[in-house]
PDB file of N, CA and C in Angstrom:
ATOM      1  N   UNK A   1      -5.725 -46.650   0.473  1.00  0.00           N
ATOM      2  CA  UNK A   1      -6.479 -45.561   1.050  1.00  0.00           C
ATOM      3  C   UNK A   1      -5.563 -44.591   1.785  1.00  0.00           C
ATOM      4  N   UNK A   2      -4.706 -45.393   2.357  1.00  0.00           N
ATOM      5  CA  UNK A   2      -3.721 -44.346   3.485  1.00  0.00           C
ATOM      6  C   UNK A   2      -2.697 -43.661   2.314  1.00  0.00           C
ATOM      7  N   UNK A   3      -2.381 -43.838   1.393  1.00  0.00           N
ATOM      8  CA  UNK A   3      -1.517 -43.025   0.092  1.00  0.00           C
ATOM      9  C   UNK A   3      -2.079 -42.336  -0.456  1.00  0.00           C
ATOM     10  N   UNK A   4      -3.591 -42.214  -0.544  1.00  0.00           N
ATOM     11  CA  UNK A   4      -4.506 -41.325  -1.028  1.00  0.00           C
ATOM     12  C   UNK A   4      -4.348 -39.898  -0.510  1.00  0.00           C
ATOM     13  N   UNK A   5      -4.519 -40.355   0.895  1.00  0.00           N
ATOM     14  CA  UNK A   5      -5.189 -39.516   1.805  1.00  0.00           C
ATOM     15  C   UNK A   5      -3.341 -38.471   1.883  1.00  0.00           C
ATOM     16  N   UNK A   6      -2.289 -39.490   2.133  1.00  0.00           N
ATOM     17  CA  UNK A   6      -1.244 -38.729   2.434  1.00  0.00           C
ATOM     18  C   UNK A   6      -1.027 -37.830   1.188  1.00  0.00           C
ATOM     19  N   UNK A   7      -1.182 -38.263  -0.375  1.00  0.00           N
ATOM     20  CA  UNK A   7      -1.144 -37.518  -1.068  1.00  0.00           C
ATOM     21  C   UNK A   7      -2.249 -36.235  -1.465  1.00  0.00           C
ATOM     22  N   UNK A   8      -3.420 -36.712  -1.374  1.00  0.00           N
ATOM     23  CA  UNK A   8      -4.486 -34.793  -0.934  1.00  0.00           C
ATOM     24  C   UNK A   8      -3.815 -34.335  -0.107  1.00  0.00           C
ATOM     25  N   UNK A   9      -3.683 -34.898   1.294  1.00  0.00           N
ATOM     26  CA  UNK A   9      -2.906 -33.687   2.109  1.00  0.00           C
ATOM     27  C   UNK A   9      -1.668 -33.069   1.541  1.00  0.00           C
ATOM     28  N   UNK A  10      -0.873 -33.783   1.051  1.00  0.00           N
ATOM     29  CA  UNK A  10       0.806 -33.518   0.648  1.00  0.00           C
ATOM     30  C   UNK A  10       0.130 -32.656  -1.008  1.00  0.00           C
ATOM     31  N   UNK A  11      -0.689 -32.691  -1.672  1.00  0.00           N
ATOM     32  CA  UNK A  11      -0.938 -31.507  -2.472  1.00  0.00           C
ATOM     33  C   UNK A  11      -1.636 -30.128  -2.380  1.00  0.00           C
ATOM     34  N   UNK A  12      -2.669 -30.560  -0.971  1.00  0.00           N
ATOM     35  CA  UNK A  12      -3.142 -29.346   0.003  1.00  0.00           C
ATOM     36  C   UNK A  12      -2.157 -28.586   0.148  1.00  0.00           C
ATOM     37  N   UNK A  13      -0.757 -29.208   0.981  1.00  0.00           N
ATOM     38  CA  UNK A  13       0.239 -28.596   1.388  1.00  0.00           C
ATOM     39  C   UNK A  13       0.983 -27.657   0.588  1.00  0.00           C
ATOM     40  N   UNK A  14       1.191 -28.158  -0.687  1.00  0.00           N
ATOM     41  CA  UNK A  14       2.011 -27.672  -1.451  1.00  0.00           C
ATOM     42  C   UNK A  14       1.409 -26.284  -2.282  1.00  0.00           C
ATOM     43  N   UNK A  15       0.041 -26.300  -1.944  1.00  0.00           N
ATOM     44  CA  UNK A  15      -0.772 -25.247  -3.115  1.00  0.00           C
ATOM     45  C   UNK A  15      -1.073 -24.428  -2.021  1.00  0.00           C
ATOM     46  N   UNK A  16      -1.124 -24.484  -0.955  1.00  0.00           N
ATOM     47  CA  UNK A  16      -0.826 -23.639   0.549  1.00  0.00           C
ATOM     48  C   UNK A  16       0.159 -22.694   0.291  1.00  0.00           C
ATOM     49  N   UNK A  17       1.335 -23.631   0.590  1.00  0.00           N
ATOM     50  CA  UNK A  17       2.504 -22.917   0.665  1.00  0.00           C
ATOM     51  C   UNK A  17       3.022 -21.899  -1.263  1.00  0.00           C
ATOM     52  N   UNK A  18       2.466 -22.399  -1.844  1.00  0.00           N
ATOM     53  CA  UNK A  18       2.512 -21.991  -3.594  1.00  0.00           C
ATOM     54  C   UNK A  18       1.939 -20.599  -3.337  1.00  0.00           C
ATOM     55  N   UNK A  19       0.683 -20.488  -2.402  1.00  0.00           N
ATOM     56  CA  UNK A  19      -0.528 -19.314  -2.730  1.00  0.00           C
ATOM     57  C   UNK A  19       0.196 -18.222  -1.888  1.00  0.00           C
ATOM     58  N   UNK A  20       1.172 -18.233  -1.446  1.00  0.00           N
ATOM     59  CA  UNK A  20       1.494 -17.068  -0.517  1.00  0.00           C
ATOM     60  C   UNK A  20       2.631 -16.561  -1.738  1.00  0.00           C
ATOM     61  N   UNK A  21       3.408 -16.761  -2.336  1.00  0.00           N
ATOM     62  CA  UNK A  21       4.418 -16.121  -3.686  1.00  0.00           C
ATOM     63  C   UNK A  21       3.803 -15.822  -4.889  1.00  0.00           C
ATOM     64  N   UNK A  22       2.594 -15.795  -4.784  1.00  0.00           N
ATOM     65  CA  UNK A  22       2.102 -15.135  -6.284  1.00  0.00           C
ATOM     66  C   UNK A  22       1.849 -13.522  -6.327  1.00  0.00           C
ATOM     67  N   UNK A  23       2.002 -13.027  -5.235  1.00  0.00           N
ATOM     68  CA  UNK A  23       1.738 -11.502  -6.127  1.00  0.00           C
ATOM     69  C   UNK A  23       3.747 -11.172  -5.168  1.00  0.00           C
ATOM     70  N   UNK A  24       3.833 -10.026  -6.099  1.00  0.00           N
ATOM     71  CA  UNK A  24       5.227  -9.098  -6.050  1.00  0.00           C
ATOM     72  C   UNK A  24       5.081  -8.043  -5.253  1.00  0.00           C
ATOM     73  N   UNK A  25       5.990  -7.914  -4.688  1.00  0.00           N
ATOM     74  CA  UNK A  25       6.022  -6.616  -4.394  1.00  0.00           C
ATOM     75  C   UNK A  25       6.065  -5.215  -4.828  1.00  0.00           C
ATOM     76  N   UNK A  26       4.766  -4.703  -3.181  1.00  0.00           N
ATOM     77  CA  UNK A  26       3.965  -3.292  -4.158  1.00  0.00           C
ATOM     78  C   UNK A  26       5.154  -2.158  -4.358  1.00  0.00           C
ATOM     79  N   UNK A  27       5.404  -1.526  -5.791  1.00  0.00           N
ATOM     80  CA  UNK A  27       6.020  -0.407  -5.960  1.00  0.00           C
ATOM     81  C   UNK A  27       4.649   0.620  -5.877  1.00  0.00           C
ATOM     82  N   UNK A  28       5.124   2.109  -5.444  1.00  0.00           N
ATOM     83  CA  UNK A  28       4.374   2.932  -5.162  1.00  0.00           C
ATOM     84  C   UNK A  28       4.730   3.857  -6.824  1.00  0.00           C
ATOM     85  N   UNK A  29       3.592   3.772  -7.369  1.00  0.00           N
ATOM     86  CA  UNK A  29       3.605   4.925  -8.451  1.00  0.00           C
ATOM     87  C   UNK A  29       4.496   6.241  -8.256  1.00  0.00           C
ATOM     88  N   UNK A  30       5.026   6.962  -9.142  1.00  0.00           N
ATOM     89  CA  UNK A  30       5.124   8.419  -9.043  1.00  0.00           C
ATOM     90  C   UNK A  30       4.153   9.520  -9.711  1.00  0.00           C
ATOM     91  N   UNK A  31       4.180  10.057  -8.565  1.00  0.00           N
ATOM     92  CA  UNK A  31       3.118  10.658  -8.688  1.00  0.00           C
ATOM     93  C   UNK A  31       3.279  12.456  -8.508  1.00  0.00           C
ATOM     94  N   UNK A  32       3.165  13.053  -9.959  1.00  0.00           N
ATOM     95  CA  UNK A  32       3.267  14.472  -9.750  1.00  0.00           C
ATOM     96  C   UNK A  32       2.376  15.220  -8.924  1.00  0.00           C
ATOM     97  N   UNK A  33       2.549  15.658  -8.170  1.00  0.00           N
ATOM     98  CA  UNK A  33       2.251  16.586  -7.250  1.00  0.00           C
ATOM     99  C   UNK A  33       2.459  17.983  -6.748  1.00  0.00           C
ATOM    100  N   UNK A  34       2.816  18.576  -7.759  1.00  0.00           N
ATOM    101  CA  UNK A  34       2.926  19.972  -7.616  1.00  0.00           C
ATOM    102  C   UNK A  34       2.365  20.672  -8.746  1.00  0.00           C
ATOM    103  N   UNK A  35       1.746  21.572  -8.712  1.00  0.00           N
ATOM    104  CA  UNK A  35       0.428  22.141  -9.427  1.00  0.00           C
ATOM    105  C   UNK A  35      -0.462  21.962  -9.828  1.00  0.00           C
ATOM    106  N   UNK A  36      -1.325  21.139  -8.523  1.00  0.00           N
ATOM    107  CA  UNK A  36      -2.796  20.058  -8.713  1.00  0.00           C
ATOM    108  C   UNK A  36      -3.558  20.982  -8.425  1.00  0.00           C
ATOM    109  N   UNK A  37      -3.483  22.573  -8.365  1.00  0.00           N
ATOM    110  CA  UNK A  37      -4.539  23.267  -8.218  1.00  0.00           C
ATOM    111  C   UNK A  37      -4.040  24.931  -9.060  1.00  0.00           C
ATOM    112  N   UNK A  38      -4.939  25.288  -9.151  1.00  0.00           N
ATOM    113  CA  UNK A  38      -4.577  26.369 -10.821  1.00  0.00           C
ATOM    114  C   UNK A  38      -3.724  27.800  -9.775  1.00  0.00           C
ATOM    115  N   UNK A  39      -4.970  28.279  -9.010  1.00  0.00           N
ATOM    116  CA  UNK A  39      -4.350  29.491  -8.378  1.00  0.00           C
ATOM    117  C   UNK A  39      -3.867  29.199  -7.611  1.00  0.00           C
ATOM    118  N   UNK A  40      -3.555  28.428  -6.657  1.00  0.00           N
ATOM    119  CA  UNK A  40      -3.292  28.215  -5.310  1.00  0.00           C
ATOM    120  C   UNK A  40      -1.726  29.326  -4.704  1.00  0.00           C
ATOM    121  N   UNK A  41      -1.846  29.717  -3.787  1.00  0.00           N
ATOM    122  CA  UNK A  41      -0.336  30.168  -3.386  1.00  0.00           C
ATOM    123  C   UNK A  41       0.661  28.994  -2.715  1.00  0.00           C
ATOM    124  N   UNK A  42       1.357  28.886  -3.062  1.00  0.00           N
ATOM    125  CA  UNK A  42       2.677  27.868  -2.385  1.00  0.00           C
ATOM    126  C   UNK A  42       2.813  28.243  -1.103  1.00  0.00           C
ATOM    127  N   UNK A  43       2.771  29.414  -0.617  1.00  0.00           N
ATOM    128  CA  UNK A  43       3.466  29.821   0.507  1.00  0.00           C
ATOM    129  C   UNK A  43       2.086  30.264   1.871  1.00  0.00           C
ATOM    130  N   UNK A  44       1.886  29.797   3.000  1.00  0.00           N
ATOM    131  CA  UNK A  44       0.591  30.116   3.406  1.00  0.00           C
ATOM    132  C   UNK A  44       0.938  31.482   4.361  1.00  0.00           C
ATOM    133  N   UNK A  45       0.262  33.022   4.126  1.00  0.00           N
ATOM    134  CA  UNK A  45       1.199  34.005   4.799  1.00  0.00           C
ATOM    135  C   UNK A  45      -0.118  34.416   6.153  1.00  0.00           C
ATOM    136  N   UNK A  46      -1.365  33.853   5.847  1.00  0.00           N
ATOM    137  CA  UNK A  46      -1.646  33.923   7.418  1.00  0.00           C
ATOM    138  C   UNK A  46      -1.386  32.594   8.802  1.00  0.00           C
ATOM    139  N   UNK A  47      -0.705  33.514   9.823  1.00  0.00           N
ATOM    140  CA  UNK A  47      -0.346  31.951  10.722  1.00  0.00           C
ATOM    141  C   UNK A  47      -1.037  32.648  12.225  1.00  0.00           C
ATOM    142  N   UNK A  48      -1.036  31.449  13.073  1.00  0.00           N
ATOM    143  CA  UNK A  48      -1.291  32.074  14.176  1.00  0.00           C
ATOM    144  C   UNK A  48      -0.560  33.072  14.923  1.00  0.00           C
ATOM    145  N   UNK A  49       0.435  33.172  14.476  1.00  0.00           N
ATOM    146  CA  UNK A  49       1.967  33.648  14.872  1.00  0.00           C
ATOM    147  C   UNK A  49       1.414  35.232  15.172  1.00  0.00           C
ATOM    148  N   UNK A  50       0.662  35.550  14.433  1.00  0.00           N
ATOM    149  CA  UNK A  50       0.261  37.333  14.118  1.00  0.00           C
ATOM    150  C   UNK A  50      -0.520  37.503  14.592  1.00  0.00           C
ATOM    151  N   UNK A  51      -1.371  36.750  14.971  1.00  0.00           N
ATOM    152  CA  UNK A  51      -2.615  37.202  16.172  1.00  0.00           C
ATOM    153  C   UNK A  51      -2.373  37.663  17.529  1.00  0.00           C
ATOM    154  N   UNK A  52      -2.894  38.634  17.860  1.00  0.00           N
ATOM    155  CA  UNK A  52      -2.532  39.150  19.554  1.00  0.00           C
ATOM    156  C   UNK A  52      -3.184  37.762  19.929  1.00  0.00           C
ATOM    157  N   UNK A  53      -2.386  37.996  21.541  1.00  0.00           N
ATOM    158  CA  UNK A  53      -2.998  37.046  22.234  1.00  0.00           C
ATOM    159  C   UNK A  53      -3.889  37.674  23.305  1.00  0.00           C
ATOM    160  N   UNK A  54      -4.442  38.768  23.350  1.00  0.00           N
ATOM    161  CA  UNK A  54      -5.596  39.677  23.962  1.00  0.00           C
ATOM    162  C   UNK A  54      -6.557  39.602  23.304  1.00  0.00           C
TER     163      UNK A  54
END
């Protein structure tokens, strides 16, 4: 009974420690990102910069 028991635990253990190395590490896609919108301007030419401050 006591070899039983040490062996469930001692295969508990082992499928424990097994379940943490199954996935890889995340790579991040590449991902195009420049001209995701048709007209858009690149450059933004109103800023706060030009507003009176009166």
């Amino acid at each position: 009974m006591k070899n039983n028991r040490y062996s469930i635990f001692f295969i508990g253990f082992v499928l424990l420690t097994l379940s943490a190395c199954v996935t890889t590490k995340y790579n991040r896609p590449e991902v195009k990102s420049d001209n995701l919108y048709r007209d858009s301007k690149t450059t933004d030419s109103t800023t706060i910069a030009t507003l009176p401050w009166r």
